[in-house]
PDB file of N, CA and C in Angstrom:
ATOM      1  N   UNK A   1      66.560  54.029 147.611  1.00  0.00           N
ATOM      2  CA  UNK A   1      67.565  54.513 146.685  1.00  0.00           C
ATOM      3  C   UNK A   1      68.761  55.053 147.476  1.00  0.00           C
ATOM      4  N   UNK A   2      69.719  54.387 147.563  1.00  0.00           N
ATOM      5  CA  UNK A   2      70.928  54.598 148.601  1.00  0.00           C
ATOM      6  C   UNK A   2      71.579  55.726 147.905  1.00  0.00           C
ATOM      7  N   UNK A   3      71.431  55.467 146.963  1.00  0.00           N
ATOM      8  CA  UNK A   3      72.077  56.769 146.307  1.00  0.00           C
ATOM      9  C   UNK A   3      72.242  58.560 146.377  1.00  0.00           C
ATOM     10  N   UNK A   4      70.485  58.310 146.964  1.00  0.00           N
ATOM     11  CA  UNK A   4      70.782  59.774 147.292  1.00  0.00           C
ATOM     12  C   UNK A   4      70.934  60.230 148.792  1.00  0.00           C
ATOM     13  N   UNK A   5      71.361  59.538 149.228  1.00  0.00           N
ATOM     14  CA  UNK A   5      71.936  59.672 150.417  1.00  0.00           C
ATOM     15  C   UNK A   5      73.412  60.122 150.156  1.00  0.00           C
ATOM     16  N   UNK A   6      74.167  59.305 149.417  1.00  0.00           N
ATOM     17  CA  UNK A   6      75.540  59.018 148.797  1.00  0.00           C
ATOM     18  C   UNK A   6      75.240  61.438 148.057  1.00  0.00           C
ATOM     19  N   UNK A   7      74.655  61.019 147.356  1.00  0.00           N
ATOM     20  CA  UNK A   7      74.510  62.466 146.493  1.00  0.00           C
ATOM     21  C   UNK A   7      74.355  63.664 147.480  1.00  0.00           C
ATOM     22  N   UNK A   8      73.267  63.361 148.530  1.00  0.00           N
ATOM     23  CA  UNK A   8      73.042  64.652 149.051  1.00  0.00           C
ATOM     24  C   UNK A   8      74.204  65.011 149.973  1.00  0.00           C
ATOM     25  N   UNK A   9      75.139  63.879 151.011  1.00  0.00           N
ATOM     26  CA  UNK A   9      76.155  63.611 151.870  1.00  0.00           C
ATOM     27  C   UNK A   9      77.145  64.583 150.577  1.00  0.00           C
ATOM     28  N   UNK A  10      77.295  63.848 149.929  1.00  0.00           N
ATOM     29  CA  UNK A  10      78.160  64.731 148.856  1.00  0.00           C
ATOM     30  C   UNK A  10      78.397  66.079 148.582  1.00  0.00           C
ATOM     31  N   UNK A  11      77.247  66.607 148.384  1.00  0.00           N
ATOM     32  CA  UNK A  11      76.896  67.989 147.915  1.00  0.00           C
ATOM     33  C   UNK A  11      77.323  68.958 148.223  1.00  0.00           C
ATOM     34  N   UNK A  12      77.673  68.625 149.915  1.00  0.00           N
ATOM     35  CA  UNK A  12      78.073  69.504 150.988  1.00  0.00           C
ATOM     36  C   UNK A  12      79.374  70.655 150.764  1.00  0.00           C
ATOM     37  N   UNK A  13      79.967  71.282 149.941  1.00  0.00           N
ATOM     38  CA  UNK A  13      81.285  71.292 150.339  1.00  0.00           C
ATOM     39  C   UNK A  13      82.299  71.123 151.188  1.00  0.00           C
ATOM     40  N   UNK A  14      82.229  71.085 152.027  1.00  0.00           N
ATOM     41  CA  UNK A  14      83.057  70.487 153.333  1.00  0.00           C
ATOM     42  C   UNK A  14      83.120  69.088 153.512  1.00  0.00           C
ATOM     43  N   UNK A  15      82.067  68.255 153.535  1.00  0.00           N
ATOM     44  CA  UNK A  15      81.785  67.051 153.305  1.00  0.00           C
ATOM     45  C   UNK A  15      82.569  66.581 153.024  1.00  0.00           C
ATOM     46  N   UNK A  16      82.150  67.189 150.954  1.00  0.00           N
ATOM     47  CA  UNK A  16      83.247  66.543 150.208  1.00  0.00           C
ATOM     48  C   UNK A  16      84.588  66.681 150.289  1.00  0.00           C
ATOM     49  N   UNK A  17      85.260  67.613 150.602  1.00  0.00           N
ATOM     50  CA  UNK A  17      86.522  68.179 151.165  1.00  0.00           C
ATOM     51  C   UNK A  17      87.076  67.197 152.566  1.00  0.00           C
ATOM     52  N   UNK A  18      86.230  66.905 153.175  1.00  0.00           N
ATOM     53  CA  UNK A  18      86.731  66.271 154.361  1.00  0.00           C
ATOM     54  C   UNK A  18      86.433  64.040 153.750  1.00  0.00           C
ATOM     55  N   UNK A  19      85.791  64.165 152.572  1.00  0.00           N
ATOM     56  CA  UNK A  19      85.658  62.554 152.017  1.00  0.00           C
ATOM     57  C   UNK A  19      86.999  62.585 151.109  1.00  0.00           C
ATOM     58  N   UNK A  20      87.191  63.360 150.252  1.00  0.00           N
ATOM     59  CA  UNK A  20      88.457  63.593 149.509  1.00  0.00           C
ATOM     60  C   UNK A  20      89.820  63.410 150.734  1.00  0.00           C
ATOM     61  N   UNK A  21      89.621  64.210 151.816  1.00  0.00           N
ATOM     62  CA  UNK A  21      90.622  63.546 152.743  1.00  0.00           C
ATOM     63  C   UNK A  21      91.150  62.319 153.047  1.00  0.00           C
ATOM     64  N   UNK A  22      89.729  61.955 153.441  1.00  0.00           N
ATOM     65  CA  UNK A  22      90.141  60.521 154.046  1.00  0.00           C
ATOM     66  C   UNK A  22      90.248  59.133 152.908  1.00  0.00           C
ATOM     67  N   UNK A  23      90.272  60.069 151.728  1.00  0.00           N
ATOM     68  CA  UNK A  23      90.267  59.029 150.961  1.00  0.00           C
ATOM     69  C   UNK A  23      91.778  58.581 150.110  1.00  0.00           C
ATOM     70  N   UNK A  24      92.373  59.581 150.720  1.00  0.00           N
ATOM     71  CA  UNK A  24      93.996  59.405 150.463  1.00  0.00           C
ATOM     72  C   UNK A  24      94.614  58.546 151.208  1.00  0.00           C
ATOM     73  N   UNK A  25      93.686  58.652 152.569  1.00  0.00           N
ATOM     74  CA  UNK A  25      94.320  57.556 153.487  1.00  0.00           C
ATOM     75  C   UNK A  25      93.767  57.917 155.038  1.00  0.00           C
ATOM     76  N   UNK A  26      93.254  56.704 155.656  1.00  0.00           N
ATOM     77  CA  UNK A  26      92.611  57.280 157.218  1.00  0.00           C
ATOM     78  C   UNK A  26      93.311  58.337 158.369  1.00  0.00           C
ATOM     79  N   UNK A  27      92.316  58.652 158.543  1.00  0.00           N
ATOM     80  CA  UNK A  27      92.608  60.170 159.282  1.00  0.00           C
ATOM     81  C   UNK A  27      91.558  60.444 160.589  1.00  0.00           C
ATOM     82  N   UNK A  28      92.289  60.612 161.646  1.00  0.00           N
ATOM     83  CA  UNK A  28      91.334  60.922 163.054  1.00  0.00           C
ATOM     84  C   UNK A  28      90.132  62.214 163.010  1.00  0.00           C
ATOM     85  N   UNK A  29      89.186  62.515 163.679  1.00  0.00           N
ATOM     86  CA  UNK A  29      89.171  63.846 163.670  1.00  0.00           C
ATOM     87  C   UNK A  29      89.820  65.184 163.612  1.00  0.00           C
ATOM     88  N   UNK A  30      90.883  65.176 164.836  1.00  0.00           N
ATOM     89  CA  UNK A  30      91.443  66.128 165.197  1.00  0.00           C
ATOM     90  C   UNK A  30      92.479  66.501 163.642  1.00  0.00           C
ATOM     91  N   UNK A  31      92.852  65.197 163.481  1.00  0.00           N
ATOM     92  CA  UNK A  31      93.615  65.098 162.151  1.00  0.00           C
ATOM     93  C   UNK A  31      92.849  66.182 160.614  1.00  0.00           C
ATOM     94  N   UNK A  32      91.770  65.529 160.404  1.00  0.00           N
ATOM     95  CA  UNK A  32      91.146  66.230 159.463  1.00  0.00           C
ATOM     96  C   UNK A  32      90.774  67.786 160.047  1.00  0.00           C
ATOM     97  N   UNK A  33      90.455  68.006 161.280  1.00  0.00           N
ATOM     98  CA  UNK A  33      90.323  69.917 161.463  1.00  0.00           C
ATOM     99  C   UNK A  33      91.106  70.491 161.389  1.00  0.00           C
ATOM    100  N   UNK A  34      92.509  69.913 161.119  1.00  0.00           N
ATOM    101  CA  UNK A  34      93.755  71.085 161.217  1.00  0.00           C
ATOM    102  C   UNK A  34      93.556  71.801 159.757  1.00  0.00           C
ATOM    103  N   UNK A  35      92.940  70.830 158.901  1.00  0.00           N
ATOM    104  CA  UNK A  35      92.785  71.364 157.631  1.00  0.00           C
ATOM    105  C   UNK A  35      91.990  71.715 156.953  1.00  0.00           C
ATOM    106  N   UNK A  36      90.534  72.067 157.927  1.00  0.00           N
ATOM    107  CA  UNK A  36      89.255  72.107 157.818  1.00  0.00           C
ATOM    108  C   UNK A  36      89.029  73.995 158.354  1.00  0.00           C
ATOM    109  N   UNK A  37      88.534  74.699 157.439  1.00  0.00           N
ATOM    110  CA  UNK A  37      88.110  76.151 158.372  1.00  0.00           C
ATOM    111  C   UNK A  37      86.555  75.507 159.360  1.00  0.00           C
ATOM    112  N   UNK A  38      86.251  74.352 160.319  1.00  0.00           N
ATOM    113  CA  UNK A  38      85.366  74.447 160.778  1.00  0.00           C
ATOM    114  C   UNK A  38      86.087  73.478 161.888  1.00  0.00           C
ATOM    115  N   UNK A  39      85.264  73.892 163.273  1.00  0.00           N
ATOM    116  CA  UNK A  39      85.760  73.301 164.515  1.00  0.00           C
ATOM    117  C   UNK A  39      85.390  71.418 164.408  1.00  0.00           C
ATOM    118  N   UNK A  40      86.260  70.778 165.084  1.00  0.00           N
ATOM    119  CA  UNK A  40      86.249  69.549 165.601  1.00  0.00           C
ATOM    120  C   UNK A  40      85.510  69.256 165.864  1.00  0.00           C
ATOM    121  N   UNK A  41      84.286  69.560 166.376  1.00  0.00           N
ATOM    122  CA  UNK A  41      82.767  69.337 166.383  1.00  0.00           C
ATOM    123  C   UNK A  41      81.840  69.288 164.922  1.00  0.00           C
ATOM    124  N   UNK A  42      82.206  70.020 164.101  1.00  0.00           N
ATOM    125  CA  UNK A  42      81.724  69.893 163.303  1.00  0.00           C
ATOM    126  C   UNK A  42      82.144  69.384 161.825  1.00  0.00           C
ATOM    127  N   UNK A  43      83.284  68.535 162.298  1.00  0.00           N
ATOM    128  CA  UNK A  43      84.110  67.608 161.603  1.00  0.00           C
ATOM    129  C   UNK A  43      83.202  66.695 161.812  1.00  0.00           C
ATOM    130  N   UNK A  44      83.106  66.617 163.253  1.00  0.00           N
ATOM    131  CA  UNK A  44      82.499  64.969 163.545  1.00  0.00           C
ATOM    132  C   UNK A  44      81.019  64.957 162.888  1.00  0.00           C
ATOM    133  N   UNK A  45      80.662  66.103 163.097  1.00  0.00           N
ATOM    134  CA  UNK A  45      79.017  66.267 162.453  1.00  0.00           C
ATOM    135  C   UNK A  45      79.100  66.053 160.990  1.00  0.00           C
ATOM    136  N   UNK A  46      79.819  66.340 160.156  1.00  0.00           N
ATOM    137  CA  UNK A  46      80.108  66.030 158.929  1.00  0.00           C
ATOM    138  C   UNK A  46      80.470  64.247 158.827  1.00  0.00           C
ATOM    139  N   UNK A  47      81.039  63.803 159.312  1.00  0.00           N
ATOM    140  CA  UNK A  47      81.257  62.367 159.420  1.00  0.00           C
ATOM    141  C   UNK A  47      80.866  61.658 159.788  1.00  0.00           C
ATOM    142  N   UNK A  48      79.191  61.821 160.429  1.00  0.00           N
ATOM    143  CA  UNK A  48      78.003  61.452 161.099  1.00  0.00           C
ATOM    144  C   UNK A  48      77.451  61.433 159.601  1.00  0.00           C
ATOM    145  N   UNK A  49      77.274  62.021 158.862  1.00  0.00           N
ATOM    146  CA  UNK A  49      76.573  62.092 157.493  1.00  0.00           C
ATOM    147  C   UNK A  49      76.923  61.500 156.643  1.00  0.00           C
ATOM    148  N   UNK A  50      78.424  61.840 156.531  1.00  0.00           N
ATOM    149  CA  UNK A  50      79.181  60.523 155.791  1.00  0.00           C
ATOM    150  C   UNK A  50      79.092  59.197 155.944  1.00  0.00           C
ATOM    151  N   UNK A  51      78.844  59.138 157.339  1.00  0.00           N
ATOM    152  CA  UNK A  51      78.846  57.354 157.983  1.00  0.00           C
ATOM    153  C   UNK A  51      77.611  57.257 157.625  1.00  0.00           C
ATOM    154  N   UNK A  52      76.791  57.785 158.148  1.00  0.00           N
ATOM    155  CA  UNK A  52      74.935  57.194 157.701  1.00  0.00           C
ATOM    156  C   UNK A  52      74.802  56.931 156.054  1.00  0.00           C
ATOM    157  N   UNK A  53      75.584  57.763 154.995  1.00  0.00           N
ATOM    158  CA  UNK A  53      75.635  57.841 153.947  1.00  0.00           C
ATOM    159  C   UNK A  53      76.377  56.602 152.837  1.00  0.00           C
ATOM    160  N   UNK A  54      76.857  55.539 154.506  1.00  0.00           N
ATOM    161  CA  UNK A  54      77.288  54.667 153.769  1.00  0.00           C
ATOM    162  C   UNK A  54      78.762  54.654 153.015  1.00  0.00           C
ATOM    163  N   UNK A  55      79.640  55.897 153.179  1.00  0.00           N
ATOM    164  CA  UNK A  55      80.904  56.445 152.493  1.00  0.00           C
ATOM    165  C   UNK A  55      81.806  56.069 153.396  1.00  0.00           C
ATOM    166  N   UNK A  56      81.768  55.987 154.603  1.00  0.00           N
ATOM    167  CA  UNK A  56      83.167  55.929 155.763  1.00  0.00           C
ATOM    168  C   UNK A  56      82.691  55.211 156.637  1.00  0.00           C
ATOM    169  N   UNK A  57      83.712  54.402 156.983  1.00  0.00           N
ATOM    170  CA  UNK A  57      83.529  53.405 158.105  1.00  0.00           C
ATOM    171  C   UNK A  57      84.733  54.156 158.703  1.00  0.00           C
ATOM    172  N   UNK A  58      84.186  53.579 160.598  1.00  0.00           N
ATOM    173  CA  UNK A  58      85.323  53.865 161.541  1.00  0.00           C
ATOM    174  C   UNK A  58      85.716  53.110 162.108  1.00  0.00           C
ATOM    175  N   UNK A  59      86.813  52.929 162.822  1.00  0.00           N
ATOM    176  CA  UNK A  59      87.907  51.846 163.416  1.00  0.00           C
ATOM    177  C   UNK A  59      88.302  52.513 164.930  1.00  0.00           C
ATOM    178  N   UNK A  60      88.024  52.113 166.165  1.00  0.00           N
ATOM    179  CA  UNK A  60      88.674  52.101 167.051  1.00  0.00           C
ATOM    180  C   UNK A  60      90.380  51.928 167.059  1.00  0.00           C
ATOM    181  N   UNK A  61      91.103  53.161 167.666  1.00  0.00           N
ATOM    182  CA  UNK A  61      92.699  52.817 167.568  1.00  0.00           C
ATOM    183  C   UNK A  61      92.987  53.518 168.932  1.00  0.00           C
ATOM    184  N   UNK A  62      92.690  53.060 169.888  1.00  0.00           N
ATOM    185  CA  UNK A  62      92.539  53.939 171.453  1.00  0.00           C
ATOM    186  C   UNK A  62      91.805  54.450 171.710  1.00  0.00           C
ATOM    187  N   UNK A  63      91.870  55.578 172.028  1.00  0.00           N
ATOM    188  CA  UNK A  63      90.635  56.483 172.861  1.00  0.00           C
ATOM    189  C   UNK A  63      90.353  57.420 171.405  1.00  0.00           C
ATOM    190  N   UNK A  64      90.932  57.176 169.824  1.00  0.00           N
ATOM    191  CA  UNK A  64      90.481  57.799 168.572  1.00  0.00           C
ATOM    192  C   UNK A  64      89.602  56.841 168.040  1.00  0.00           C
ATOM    193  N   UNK A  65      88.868  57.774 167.476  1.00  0.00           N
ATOM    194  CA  UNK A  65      88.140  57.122 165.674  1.00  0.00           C
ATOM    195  C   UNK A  65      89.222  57.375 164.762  1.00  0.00           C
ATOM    196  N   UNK A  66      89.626  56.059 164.196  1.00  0.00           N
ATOM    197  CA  UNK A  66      90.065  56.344 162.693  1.00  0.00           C
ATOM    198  C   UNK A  66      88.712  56.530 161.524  1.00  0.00           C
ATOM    199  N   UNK A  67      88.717  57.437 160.458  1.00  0.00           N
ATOM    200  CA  UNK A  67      87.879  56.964 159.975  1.00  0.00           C
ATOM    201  C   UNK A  67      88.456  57.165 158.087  1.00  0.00           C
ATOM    202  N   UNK A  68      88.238  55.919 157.248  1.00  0.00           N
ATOM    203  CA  UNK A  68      88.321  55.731 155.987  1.00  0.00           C
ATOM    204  C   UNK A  68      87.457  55.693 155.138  1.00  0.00           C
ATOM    205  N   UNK A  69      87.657  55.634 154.082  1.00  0.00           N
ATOM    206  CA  UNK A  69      86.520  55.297 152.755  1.00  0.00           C
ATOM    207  C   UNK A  69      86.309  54.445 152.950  1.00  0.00           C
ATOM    208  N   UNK A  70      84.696  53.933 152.869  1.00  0.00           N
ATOM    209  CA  UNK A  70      84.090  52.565 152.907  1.00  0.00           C
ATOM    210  C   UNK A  70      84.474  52.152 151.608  1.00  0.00           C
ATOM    211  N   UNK A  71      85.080  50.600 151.107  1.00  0.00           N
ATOM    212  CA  UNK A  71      85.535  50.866 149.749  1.00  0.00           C
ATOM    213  C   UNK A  71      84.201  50.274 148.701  1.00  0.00           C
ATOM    214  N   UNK A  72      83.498  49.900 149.322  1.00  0.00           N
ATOM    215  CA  UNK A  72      82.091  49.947 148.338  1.00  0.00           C
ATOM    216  C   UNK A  72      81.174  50.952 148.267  1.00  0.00           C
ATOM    217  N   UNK A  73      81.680  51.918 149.118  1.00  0.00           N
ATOM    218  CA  UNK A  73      80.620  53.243 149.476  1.00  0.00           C
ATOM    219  C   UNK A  73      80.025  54.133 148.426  1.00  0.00           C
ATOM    220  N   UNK A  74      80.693  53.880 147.103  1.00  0.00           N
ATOM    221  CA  UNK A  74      80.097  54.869 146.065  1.00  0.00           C
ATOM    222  C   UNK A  74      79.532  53.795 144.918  1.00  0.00           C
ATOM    223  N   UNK A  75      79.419  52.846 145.225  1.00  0.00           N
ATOM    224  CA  UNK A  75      79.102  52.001 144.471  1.00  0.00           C
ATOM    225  C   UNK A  75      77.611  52.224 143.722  1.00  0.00           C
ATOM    226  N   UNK A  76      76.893  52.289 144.749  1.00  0.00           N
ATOM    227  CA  UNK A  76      75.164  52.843 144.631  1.00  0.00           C
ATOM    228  C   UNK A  76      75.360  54.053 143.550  1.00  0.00           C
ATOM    229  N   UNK A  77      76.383  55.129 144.020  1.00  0.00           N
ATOM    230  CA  UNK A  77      76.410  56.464 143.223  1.00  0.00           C
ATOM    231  C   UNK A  77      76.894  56.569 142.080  1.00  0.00           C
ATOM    232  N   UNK A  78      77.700  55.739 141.929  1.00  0.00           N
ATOM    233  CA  UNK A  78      78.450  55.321 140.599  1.00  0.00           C
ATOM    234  C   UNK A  78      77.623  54.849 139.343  1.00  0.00           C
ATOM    235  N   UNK A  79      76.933  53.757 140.337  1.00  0.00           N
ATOM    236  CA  UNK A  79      76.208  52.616 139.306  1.00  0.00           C
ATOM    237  C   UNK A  79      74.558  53.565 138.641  1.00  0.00           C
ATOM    238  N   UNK A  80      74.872  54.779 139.719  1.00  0.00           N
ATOM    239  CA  UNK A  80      73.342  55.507 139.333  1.00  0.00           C
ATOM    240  C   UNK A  80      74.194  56.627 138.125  1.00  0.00           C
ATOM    241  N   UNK A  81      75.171  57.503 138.239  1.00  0.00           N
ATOM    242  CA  UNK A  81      75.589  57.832 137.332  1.00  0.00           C
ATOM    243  C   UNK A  81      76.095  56.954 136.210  1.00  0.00           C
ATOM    244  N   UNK A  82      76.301  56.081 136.133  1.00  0.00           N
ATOM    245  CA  UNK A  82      76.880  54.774 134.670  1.00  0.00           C
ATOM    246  C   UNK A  82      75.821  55.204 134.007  1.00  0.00           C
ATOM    247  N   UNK A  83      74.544  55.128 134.407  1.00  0.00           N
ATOM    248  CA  UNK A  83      73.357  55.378 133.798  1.00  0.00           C
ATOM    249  C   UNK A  83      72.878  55.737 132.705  1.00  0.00           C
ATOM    250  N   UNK A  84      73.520  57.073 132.998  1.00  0.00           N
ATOM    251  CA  UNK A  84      73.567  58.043 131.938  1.00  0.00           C
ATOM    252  C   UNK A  84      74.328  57.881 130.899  1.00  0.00           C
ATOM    253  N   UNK A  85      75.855  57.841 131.270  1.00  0.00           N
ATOM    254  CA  UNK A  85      76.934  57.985 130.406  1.00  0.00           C
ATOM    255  C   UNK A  85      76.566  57.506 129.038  1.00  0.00           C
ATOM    256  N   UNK A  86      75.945  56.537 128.626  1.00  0.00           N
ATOM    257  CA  UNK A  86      75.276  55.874 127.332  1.00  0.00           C
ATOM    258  C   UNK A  86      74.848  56.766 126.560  1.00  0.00           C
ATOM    259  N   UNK A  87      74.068  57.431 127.097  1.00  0.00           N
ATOM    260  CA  UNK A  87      73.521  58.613 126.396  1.00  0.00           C
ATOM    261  C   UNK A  87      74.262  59.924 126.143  1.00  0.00           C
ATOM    262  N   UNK A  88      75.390  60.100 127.184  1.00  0.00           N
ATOM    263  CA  UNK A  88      76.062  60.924 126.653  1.00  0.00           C
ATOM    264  C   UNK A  88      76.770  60.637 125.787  1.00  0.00           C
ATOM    265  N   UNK A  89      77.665  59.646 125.580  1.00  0.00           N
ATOM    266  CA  UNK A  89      78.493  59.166 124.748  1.00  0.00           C
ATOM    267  C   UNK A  89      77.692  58.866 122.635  1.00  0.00           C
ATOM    268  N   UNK A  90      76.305  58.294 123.089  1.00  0.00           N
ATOM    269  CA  UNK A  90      75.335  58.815 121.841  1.00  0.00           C
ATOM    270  C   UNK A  90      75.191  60.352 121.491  1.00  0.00           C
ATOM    271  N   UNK A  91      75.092  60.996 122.118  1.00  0.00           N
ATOM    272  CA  UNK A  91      74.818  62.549 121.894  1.00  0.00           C
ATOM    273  C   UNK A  91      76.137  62.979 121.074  1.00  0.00           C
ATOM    274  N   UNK A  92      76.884  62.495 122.404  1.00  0.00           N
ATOM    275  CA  UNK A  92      78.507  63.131 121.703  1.00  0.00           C
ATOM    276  C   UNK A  92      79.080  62.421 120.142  1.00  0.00           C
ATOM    277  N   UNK A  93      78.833  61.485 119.584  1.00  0.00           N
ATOM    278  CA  UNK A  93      78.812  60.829 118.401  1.00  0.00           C
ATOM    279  C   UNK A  93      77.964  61.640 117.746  1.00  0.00           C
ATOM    280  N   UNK A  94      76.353  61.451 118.427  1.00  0.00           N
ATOM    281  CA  UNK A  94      75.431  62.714 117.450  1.00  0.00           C
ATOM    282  C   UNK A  94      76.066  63.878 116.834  1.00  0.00           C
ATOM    283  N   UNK A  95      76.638  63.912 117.637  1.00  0.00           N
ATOM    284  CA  UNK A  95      76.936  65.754 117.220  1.00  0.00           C
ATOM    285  C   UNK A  95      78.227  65.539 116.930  1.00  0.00           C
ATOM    286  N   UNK A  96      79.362  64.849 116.695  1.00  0.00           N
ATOM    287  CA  UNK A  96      80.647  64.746 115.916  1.00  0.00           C
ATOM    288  C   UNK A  96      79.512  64.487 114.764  1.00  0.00           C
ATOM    289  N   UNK A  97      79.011  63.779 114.272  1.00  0.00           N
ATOM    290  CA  UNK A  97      78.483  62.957 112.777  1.00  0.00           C
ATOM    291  C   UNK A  97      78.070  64.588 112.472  1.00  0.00           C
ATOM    292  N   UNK A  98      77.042  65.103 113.186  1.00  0.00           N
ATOM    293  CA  UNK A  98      76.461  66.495 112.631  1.00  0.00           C
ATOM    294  C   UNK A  98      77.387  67.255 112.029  1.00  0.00           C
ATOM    295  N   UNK A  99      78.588  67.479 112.968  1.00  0.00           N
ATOM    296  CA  UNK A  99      79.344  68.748 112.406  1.00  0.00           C
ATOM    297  C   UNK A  99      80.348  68.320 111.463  1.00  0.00           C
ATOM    298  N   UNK A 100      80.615  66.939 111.011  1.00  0.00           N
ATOM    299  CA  UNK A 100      81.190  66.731 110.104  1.00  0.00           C
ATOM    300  C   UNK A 100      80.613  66.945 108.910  1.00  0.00           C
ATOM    301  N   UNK A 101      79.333  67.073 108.556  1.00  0.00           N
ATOM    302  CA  UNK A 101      78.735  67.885 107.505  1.00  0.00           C
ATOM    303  C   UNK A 101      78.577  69.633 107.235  1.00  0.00           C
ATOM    304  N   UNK A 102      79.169  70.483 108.241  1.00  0.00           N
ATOM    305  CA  UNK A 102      79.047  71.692 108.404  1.00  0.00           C
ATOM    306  C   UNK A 102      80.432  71.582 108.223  1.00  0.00           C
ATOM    307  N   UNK A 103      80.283  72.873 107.127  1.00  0.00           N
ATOM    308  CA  UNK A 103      81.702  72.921 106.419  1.00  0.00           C
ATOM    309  C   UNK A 103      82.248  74.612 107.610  1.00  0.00           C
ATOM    310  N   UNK A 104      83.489  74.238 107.828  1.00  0.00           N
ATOM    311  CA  UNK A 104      84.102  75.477 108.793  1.00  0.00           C
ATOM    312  C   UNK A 104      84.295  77.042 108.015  1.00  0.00           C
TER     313      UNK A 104
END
């Protein structure tokens, strides 16, 4: 289940803060710690999780990692949340139909 790899990589706050980055557009390490409260080391440790997680691929551009959104990377996570939505979207009808009989 790739997915929860995708979910737990996620969870992180920083993680996600540093996937929301690079997802505006690729960004080096050093690049993403200027805007990170955690050292350059532990940028990269965060993007070790991300990469295993299937979310970011990296690109050689000299002696840097670029690294971007993998663009199929949430695909697994997506397609596991779609899941649900069915049922929410029934519930939420449920309960418009309900309260249209409850007078205000």
């Amino acid at each position: 289940m790739p997915y929860k790899q995708s979910l737990t990589a996620l969870a992180d706050p920083t993680r996600r803060h540093i996937f929301e980055s690079i997802s505006t557009g690729p960004q080096s390490v050093s690049s993403l710690a200027k805007n990170m409260p955690v050292s350059r080391p532990a940028v990269s440790q965060h993007l070790k999780v991300l990469s295993d997680a299937r979310l970011v691929i990296t690109t050689k551009r000299g002696t840097q990692n670029i690294y971007s959104t993998k663009p199929d990377g949430l695909h697994e996570l997506r397609h596991y949340l779609e899941q649900f939505w069915g049922e929410v979207l029934t519930s939420f009808v449920d309960e418009v139909e309900n309260q249209k009989g409850i007078p205000e």
